[in-house]
C-alpha atoms as a PDB file:
ATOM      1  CA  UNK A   1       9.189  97.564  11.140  1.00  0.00           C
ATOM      2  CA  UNK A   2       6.712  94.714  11.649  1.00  0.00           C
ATOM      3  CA  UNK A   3       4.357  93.632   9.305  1.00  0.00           C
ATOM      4  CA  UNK A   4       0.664  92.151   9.073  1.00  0.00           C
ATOM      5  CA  UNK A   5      -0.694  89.405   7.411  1.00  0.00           C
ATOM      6  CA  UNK A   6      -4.677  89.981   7.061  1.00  0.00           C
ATOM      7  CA  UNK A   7      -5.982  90.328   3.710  1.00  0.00           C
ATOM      8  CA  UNK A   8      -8.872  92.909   3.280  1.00  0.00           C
ATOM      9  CA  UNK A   9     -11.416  93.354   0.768  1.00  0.00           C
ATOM     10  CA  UNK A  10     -12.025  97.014   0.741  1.00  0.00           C
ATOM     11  CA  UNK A  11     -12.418  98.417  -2.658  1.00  0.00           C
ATOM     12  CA  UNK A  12     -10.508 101.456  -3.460  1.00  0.00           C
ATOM     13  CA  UNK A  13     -11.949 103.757  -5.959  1.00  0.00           C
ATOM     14  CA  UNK A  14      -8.761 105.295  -8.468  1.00  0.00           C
ATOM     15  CA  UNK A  15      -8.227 107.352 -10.841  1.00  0.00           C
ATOM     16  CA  UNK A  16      -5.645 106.032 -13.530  1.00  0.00           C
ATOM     17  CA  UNK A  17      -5.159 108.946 -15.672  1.00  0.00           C
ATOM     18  CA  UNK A  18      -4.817 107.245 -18.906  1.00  0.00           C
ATOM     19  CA  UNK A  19      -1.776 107.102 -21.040  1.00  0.00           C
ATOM     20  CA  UNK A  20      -0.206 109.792 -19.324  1.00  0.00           C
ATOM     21  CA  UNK A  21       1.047 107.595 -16.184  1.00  0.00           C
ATOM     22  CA  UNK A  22       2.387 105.109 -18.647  1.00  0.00           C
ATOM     23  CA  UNK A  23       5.327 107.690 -20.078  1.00  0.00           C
ATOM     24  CA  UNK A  24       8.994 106.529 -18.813  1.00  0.00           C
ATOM     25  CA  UNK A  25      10.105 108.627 -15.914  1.00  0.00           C
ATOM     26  CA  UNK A  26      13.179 110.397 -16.603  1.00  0.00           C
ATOM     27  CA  UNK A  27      15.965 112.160 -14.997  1.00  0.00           C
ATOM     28  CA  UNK A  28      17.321 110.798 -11.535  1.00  0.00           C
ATOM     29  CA  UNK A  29      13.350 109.775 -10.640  1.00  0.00           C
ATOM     30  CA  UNK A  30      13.954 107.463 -13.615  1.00  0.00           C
ATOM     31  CA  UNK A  31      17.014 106.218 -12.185  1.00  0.00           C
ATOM     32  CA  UNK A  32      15.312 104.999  -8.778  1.00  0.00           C
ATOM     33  CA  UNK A  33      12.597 103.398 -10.312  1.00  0.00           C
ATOM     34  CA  UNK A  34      15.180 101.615 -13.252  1.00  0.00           C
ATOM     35  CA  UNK A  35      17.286 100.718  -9.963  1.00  0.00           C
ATOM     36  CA  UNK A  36      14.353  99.248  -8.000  1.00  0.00           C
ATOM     37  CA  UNK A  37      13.764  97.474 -10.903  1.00  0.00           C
ATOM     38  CA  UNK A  38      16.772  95.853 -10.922  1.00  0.00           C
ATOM     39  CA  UNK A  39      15.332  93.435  -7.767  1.00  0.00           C
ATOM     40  CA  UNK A  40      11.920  92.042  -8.439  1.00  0.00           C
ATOM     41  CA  UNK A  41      12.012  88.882  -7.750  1.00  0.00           C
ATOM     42  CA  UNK A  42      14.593  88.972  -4.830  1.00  0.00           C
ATOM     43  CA  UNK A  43      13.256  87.045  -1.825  1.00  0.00           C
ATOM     44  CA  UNK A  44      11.468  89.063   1.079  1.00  0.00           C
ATOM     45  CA  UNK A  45      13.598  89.368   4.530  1.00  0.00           C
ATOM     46  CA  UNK A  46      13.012  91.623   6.791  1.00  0.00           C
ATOM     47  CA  UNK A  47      15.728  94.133   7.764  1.00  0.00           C
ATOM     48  CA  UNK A  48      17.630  91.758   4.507  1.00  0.00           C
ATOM     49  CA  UNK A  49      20.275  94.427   2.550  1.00  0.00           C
ATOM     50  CA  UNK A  50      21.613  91.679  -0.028  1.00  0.00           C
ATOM     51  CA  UNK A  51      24.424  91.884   2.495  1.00  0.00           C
ATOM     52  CA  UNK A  52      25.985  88.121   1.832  1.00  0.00           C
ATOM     53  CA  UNK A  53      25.205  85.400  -0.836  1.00  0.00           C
ATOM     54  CA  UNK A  54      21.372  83.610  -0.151  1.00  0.00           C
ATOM     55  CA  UNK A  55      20.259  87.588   1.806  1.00  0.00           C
ATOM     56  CA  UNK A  56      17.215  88.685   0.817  1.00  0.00           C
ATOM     57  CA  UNK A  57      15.582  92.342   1.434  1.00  0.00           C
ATOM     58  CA  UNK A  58      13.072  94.025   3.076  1.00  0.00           C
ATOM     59  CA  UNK A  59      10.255  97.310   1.811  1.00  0.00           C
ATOM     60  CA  UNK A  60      13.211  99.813   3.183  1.00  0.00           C
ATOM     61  CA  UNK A  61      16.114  97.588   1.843  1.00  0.00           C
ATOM     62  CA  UNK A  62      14.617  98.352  -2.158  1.00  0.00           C
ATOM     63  CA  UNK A  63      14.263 102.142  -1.915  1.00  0.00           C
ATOM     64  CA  UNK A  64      18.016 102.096   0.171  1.00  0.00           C
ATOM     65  CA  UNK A  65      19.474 100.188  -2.868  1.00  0.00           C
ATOM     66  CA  UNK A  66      17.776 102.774  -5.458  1.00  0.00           C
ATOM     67  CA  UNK A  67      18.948 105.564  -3.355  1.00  0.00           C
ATOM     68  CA  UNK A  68      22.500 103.777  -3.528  1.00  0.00           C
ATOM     69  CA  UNK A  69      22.793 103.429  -7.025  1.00  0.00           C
ATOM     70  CA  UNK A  70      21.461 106.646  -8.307  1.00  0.00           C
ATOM     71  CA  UNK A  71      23.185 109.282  -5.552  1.00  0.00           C
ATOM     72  CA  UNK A  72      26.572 109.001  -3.985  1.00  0.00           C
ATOM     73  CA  UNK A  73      25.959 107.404  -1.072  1.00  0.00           C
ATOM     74  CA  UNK A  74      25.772 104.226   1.023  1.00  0.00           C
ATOM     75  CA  UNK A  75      22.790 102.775   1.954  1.00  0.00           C
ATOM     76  CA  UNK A  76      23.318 103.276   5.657  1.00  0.00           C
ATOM     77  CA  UNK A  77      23.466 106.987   4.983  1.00  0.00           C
ATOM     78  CA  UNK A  78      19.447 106.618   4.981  1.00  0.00           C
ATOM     79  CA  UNK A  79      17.298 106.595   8.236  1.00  0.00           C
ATOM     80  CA  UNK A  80      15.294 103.426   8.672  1.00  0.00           C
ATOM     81  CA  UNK A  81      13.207 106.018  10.931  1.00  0.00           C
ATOM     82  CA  UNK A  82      10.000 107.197   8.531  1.00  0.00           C
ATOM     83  CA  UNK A  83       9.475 110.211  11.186  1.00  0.00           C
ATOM     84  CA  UNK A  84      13.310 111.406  10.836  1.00  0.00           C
ATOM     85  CA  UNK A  85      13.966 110.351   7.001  1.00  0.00           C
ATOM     86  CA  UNK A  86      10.735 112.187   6.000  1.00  0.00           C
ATOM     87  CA  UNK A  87      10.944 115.420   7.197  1.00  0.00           C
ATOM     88  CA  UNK A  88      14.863 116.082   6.240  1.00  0.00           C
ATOM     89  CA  UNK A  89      14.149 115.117   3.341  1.00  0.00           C
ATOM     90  CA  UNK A  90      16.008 112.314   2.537  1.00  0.00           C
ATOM     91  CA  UNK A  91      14.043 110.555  -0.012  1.00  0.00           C
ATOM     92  CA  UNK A  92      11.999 113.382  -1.173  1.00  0.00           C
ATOM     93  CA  UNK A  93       9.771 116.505   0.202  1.00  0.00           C
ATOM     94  CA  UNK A  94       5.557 115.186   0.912  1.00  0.00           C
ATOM     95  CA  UNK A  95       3.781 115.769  -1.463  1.00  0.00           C
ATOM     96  CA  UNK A  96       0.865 118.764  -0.485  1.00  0.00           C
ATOM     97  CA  UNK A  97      -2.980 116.970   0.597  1.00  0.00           C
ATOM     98  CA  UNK A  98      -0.657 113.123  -0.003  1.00  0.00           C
ATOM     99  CA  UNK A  99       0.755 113.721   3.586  1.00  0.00           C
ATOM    100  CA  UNK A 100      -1.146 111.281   4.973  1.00  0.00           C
ATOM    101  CA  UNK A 101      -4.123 110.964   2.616  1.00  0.00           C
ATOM    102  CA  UNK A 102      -6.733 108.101   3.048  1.00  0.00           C
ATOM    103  CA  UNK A 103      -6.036 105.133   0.281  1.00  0.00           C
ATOM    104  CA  UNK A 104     -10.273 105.820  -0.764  1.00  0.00           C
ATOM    105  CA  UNK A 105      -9.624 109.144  -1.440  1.00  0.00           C
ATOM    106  CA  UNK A 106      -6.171 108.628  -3.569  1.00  0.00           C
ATOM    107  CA  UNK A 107      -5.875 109.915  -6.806  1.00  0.00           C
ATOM    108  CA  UNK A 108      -3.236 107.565  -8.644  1.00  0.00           C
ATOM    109  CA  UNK A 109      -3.201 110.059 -11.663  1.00  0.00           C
ATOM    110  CA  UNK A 110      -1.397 112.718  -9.007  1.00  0.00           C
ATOM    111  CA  UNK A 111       1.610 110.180  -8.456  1.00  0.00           C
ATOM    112  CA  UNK A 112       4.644 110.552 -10.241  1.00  0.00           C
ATOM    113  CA  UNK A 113       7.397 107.948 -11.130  1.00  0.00           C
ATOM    114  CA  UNK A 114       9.774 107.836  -8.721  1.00  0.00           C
ATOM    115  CA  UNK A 115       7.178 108.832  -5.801  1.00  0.00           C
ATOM    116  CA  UNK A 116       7.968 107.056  -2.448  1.00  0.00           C
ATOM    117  CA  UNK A 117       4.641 105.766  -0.814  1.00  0.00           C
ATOM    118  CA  UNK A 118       5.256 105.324   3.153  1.00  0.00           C
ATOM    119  CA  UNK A 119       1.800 103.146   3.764  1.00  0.00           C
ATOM    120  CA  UNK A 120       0.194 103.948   7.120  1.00  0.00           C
ATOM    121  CA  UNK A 121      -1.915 102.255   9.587  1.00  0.00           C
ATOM    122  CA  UNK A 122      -3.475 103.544  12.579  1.00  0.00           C
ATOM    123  CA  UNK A 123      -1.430 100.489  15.207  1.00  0.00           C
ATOM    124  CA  UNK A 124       1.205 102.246  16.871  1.00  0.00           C
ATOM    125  CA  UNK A 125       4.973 101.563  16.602  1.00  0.00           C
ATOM    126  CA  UNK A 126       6.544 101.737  20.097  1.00  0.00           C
ATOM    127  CA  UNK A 127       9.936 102.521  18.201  1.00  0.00           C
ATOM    128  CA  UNK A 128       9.119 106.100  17.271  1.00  0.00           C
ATOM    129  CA  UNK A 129       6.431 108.944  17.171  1.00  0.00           C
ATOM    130  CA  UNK A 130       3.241 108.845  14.557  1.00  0.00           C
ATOM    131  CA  UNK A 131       4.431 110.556  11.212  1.00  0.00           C
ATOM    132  CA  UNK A 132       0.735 112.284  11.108  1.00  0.00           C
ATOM    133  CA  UNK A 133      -3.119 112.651  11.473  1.00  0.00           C
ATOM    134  CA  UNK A 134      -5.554 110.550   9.105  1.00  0.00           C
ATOM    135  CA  UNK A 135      -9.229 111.977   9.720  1.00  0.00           C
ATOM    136  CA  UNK A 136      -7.800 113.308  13.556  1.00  0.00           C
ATOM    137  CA  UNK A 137      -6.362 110.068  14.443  1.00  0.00           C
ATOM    138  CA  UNK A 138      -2.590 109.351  14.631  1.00  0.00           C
ATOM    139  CA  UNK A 139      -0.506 106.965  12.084  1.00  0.00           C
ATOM    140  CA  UNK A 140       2.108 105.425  11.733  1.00  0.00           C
ATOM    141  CA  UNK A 141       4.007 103.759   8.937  1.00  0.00           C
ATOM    142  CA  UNK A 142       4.159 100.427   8.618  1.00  0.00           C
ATOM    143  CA  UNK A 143       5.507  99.616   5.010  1.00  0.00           C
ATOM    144  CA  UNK A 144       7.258 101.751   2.103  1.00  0.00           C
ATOM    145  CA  UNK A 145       7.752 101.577  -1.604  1.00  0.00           C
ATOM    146  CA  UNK A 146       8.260 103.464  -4.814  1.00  0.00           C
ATOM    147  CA  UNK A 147       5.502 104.284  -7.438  1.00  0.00           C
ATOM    148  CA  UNK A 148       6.679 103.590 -10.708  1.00  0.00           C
ATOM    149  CA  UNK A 149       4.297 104.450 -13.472  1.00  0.00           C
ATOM    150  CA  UNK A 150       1.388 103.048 -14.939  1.00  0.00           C
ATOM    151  CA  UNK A 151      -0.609 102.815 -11.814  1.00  0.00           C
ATOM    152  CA  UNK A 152       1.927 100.462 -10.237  1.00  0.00           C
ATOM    153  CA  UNK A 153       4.305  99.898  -7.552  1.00  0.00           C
ATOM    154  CA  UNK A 154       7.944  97.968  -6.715  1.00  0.00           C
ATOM    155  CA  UNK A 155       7.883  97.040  -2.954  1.00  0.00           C
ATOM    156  CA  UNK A 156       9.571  94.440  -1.036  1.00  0.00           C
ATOM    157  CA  UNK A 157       6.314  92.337  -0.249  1.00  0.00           C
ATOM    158  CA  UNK A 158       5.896  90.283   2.942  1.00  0.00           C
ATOM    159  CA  UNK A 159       2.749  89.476   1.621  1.00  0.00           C
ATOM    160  CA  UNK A 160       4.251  88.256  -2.040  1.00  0.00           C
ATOM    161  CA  UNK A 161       7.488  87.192  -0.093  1.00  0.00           C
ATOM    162  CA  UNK A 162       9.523  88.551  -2.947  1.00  0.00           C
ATOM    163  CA  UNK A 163      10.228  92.148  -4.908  1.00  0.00           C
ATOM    164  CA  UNK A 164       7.574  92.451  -6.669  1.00  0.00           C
ATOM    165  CA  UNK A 165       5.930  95.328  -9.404  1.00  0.00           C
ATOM    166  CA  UNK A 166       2.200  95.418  -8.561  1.00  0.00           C
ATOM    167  CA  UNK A 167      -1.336  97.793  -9.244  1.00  0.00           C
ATOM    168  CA  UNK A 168      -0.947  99.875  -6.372  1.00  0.00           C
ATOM    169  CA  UNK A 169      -4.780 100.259  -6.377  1.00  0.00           C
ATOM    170  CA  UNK A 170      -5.446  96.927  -6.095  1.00  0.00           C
ATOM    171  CA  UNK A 171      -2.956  96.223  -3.868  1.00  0.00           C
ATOM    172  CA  UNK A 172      -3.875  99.134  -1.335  1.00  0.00           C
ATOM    173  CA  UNK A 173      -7.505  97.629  -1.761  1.00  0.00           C
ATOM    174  CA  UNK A 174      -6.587  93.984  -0.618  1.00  0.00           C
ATOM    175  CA  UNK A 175      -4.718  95.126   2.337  1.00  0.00           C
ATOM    176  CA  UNK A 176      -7.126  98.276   3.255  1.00  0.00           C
ATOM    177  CA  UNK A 177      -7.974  96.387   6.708  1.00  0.00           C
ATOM    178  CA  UNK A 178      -3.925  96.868   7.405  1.00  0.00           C
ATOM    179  CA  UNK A 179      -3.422 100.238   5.576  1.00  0.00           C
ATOM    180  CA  UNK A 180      -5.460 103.388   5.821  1.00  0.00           C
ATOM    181  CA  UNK A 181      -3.458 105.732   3.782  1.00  0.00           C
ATOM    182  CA  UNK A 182       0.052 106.777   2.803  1.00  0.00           C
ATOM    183  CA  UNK A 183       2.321 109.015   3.216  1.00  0.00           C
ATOM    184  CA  UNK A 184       3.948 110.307  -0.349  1.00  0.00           C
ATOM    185  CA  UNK A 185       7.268 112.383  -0.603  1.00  0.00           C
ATOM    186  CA  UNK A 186       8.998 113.537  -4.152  1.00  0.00           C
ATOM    187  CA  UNK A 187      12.582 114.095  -5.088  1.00  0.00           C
ATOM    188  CA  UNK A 188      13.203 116.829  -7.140  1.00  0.00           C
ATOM    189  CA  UNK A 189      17.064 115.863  -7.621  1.00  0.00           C
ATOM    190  CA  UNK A 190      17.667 112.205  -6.592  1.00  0.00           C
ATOM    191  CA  UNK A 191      18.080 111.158  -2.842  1.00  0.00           C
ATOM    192  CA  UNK A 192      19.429 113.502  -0.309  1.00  0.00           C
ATOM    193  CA  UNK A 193      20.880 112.053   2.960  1.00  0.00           C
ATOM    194  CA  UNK A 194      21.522 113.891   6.465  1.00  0.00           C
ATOM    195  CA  UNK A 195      24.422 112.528   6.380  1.00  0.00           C
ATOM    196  CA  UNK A 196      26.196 111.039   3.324  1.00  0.00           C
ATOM    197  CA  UNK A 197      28.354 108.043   4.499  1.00  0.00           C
ATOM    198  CA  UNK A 198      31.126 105.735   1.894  1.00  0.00           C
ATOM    199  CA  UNK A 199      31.142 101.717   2.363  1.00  0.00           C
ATOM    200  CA  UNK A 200      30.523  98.563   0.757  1.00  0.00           C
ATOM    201  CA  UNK A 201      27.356  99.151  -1.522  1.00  0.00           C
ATOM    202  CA  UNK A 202      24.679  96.266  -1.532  1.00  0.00           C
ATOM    203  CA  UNK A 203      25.116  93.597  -4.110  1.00  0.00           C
ATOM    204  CA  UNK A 204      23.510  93.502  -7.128  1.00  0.00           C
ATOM    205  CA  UNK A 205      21.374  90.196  -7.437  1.00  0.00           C
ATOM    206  CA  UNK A 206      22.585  87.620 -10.029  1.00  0.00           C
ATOM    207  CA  UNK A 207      19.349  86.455 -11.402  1.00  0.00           C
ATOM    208  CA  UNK A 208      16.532  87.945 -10.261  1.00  0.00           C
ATOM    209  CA  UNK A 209      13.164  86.748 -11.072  1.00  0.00           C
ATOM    210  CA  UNK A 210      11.583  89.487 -13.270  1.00  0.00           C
ATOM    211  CA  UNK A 211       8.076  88.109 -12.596  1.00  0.00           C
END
Protein backbone atom coordinates (compact mmCIF):
# COMPACT_ATOMS: atom_id res chain seq x y z
CA UNK A 1 0.00 0.00 0.00
CA UNK A 2 1.41 3.54 0.06
CA UNK A 3 0.82 5.92 2.54
CA UNK A 4 0.34 9.85 3.03
CA UNK A 5 1.78 12.16 5.20
CA UNK A 6 -0.64 15.40 5.38
CA UNK A 7 -2.17 16.11 8.57
CA UNK A 8 -5.82 17.45 8.43
CA UNK A 9 -7.86 19.29 10.77
CA UNK A 10 -11.31 18.16 10.04
CA UNK A 11 -13.35 17.57 13.08
CA UNK A 12 -15.24 14.43 13.26
CA UNK A 13 -18.37 14.44 15.22
CA UNK A 14 -18.68 10.70 17.40
CA UNK A 15 -20.66 9.09 19.31
CA UNK A 16 -18.82 7.18 22.24
CA UNK A 17 -21.51 5.23 23.75
CA UNK A 18 -20.48 5.43 27.27
CA UNK A 19 -19.35 2.63 29.42
CA UNK A 20 -20.63 0.15 27.21
CA UNK A 21 -17.56 0.31 24.60
CA UNK A 22 -15.24 0.05 27.54
CA UNK A 23 -16.38 -3.85 28.44
CA UNK A 24 -13.43 -6.46 27.49
CA UNK A 25 -14.19 -8.16 24.23
CA UNK A 26 -14.42 -11.75 24.58
CA UNK A 27 -14.36 -14.88 22.68
CA UNK A 28 -11.90 -15.17 19.59
CA UNK A 29 -12.70 -11.11 18.87
CA UNK A 30 -10.97 -10.84 22.27
CA UNK A 31 -8.20 -12.86 21.16
CA UNK A 32 -7.30 -10.51 18.05
CA UNK A 33 -7.46 -7.50 19.85
CA UNK A 34 -5.27 -9.22 23.12
CA UNK A 35 -2.90 -10.40 20.11
CA UNK A 36 -2.62 -6.96 18.45
CA UNK A 37 -1.90 -5.88 21.65
CA UNK A 38 0.89 -7.80 22.03
CA UNK A 39 2.91 -5.15 19.42
CA UNK A 40 2.40 -1.55 20.33
CA UNK A 41 5.31 -0.13 20.30
CA UNK A 42 6.97 -2.21 17.45
CA UNK A 43 8.58 0.11 14.89
CA UNK A 44 6.54 1.01 11.61
CA UNK A 45 7.91 -0.72 8.20
CA UNK A 46 6.11 -1.04 5.52
CA UNK A 47 5.38 -4.51 4.08
CA UNK A 48 7.71 -5.38 7.78
CA UNK A 49 6.27 -9.11 9.18
CA UNK A 50 8.79 -9.26 12.28
CA UNK A 51 10.38 -11.63 9.80
CA UNK A 52 14.24 -11.35 11.24
CA UNK A 53 15.74 -9.64 14.40
CA UNK A 54 15.64 -5.37 14.05
CA UNK A 55 12.04 -6.04 11.31
CA UNK A 56 9.49 -3.92 12.01
CA UNK A 57 5.68 -4.10 10.64
CA UNK A 58 3.37 -2.50 8.66
CA UNK A 59 -1.02 -1.62 9.20
CA UNK A 60 -1.56 -5.26 7.38
CA UNK A 61 1.46 -6.93 9.18
CA UNK A 62 -0.64 -6.29 12.92
CA UNK A 63 -4.04 -7.69 11.90
CA UNK A 64 -1.87 -10.82 9.92
CA UNK A 65 -0.10 -11.49 13.30
CA UNK A 66 -3.61 -11.39 15.28
CA UNK A 67 -5.09 -13.52 12.67
CA UNK A 68 -1.93 -15.87 13.25
CA UNK A 69 -2.14 -16.26 16.74
CA UNK A 70 -5.79 -16.66 17.33
CA UNK A 71 -6.75 -19.16 14.11
CA UNK A 72 -4.64 -21.90 12.67
CA UNK A 73 -3.00 -20.38 10.14
CA UNK A 74 0.05 -18.58 8.74
CA UNK A 75 0.10 -15.20 8.09
CA UNK A 76 0.60 -15.59 4.37
CA UNK A 77 -2.67 -17.47 4.27
CA UNK A 78 -4.22 -13.74 4.30
CA UNK A 79 -4.59 -11.55 1.09
CA UNK A 80 -2.70 -8.29 1.29
CA UNK A 81 -5.49 -7.44 -1.48
CA UNK A 82 -8.45 -5.34 0.60
CA UNK A 83 -10.81 -6.03 -2.62
CA UNK A 84 -10.13 -10.00 -2.48
CA UNK A 85 -9.62 -10.42 1.50
CA UNK A 86 -12.90 -8.49 2.06
CA UNK A 87 -15.38 -10.05 0.23
CA UNK A 88 -14.31 -13.90 1.08
CA UNK A 89 -14.35 -13.07 4.11
CA UNK A 90 -11.20 -13.51 5.49
CA UNK A 91 -11.07 -11.18 8.32
CA UNK A 92 -14.68 -10.76 8.85
CA UNK A 93 -18.17 -10.10 6.84
CA UNK A 94 -18.85 -5.70 6.37
CA UNK A 95 -20.62 -4.60 8.55
CA UNK A 96 -24.39 -3.30 6.95
CA UNK A 97 -24.42 1.02 6.21
CA UNK A 98 -20.12 0.67 7.61
CA UNK A 99 -19.31 -0.55 3.99
CA UNK A 100 -17.83 2.36 3.11
CA UNK A 101 -19.37 4.94 5.45
CA UNK A 102 -18.03 8.60 5.58
CA UNK A 103 -15.65 9.10 8.90
CA UNK A 104 -18.41 12.45 9.74
CA UNK A 105 -21.11 10.30 9.73
CA UNK A 106 -19.45 7.30 11.96
CA UNK A 107 -21.03 6.18 14.87
CA UNK A 108 -18.11 4.76 17.18
CA UNK A 109 -20.82 3.33 19.62
CA UNK A 110 -21.79 0.74 16.50
CA UNK A 111 -18.09 -0.71 16.51
CA UNK A 112 -17.34 -3.72 18.22
CA UNK A 113 -13.97 -5.04 19.66
CA UNK A 114 -12.32 -6.89 17.35
CA UNK A 115 -13.85 -4.80 14.26
CA UNK A 116 -11.32 -4.41 11.35
CA UNK A 117 -11.44 -0.73 9.97
CA UNK A 118 -10.03 -0.74 6.19
CA UNK A 119 -9.64 3.37 5.99
CA UNK A 120 -10.45 4.71 2.52
CA UNK A 121 -9.51 7.56 0.43
CA UNK A 122 -10.79 8.60 -2.78
CA UNK A 123 -6.71 8.41 -4.70
CA UNK A 124 -6.69 5.42 -6.66
CA UNK A 125 -4.40 2.37 -6.21
CA UNK A 126 -3.17 1.19 -9.65
CA UNK A 127 -2.63 -2.33 -7.92
CA UNK A 128 -6.28 -3.32 -7.75
CA UNK A 129 -10.01 -2.25 -8.26
CA UNK A 130 -11.89 0.40 -5.72
CA UNK A 131 -13.44 -1.72 -2.78
CA UNK A 132 -16.68 0.76 -3.08
CA UNK A 133 -18.72 4.03 -3.55
CA UNK A 134 -18.47 6.95 -0.83
CA UNK A 135 -21.30 9.60 -1.77
CA UNK A 136 -21.07 8.06 -5.78
CA UNK A 137 -17.43 8.34 -5.97
CA UNK A 138 -15.03 5.34 -5.96
CA UNK A 139 -12.47 4.37 -2.96
CA UNK A 140 -9.98 2.73 -2.27
CA UNK A 141 -8.18 1.57 0.83
CA UNK A 142 -5.28 2.93 1.82
CA UNK A 143 -4.63 1.80 5.54
CA UNK A 144 -6.21 -0.97 7.97
CA UNK A 145 -6.52 -1.64 11.64
CA UNK A 146 -8.51 -3.22 14.40
CA UNK A 147 -10.99 -1.38 16.77
CA UNK A 148 -10.45 -2.38 20.13
CA UNK A 149 -12.82 -0.90 22.63
CA UNK A 150 -13.23 2.19 24.32
CA UNK A 151 -13.37 4.33 21.28
CA UNK A 152 -9.86 3.30 20.25
CA UNK A 153 -7.77 1.67 17.76
CA UNK A 154 -4.25 -0.59 17.38
CA UNK A 155 -2.78 0.20 13.89
CA UNK A 156 0.61 0.06 12.56
CA UNK A 157 1.07 3.97 12.18
CA UNK A 158 3.25 5.55 9.47
CA UNK A 159 2.24 8.59 10.89
CA UNK A 160 3.31 7.51 14.75
CA UNK A 161 6.10 5.29 13.10
CA UNK A 162 5.33 2.63 15.63
CA UNK A 163 2.18 0.20 16.83
CA UNK A 164 0.36 2.26 18.46
CA UNK A 165 -3.40 2.17 20.53
CA UNK A 166 -5.06 5.50 19.64
CA UNK A 167 -8.88 7.49 19.78
CA UNK A 168 -9.97 6.44 16.55
CA UNK A 169 -12.09 9.65 16.43
CA UNK A 170 -9.46 11.79 16.83
CA UNK A 171 -7.28 10.10 14.82
CA UNK A 172 -9.75 9.79 11.74
CA UNK A 173 -10.21 13.66 12.42
CA UNK A 174 -6.42 14.61 12.05
CA UNK A 175 -5.99 12.68 8.95
CA UNK A 176 -9.66 13.45 7.38
CA UNK A 177 -7.78 15.36 4.38
CA UNK A 178 -6.19 11.61 3.64
CA UNK A 179 -9.21 9.47 4.75
CA UNK A 180 -12.84 9.86 3.84
CA UNK A 181 -14.32 6.84 5.38
CA UNK A 182 -13.77 3.18 6.17
CA UNK A 183 -14.58 0.18 5.34
CA UNK A 184 -15.61 -2.15 8.58
CA UNK A 185 -15.91 -6.06 8.44
CA UNK A 186 -16.77 -8.42 11.70
CA UNK A 187 -15.76 -11.93 12.55
CA UNK A 188 -18.22 -13.90 14.00
CA UNK A 189 -15.68 -16.92 14.72
CA UNK A 190 -12.04 -15.70 14.47
CA UNK A 191 -10.24 -15.27 11.01
CA UNK A 192 -11.17 -17.32 8.07
CA UNK A 193 -8.64 -17.67 5.18
CA UNK A 194 -9.28 -18.78 1.39
CA UNK A 195 -6.77 -20.73 1.78
CA UNK A 196 -5.22 -21.88 5.10
CA UNK A 197 -1.41 -22.32 4.59
CA UNK A 198 1.39 -23.94 7.64
CA UNK A 199 4.97 -22.08 8.00
CA UNK A 200 7.11 -20.23 10.21
CA UNK A 201 4.71 -17.88 12.28
CA UNK A 202 5.96 -14.20 12.85
CA UNK A 203 7.99 -13.58 15.93
CA UNK A 204 6.77 -12.37 18.88
CA UNK A 205 8.58 -9.00 19.83
CA UNK A 206 10.89 -9.11 22.91
CA UNK A 207 10.14 -5.83 24.46
CA UNK A 208 7.75 -3.92 23.00
CA UNK A 209 7.07 -0.46 24.00
CA UNK A 210 3.56 -0.50 25.57
CA UNK A 211 3.25 3.29 25.15
Amino acid sequence: MRWYGTVGTVLLWASLGGDALAQPPDGKNGKFVAAAREVLGVPYQFGGRMRRPGEGIDCQGVLFYAAERVGKCGWKSYSVFPTQSVPAGELGQPVEGMAPIATSELEVSRLQAGDVLQLVGFDPNPAEPHIGLLKERPVWVWHTGVYSGGGKWIVGDHFAGRVVEVDLAAYLAEHADVYAGLVVTRMKDGPRPTRCRQHKPMKAPRNPDRR
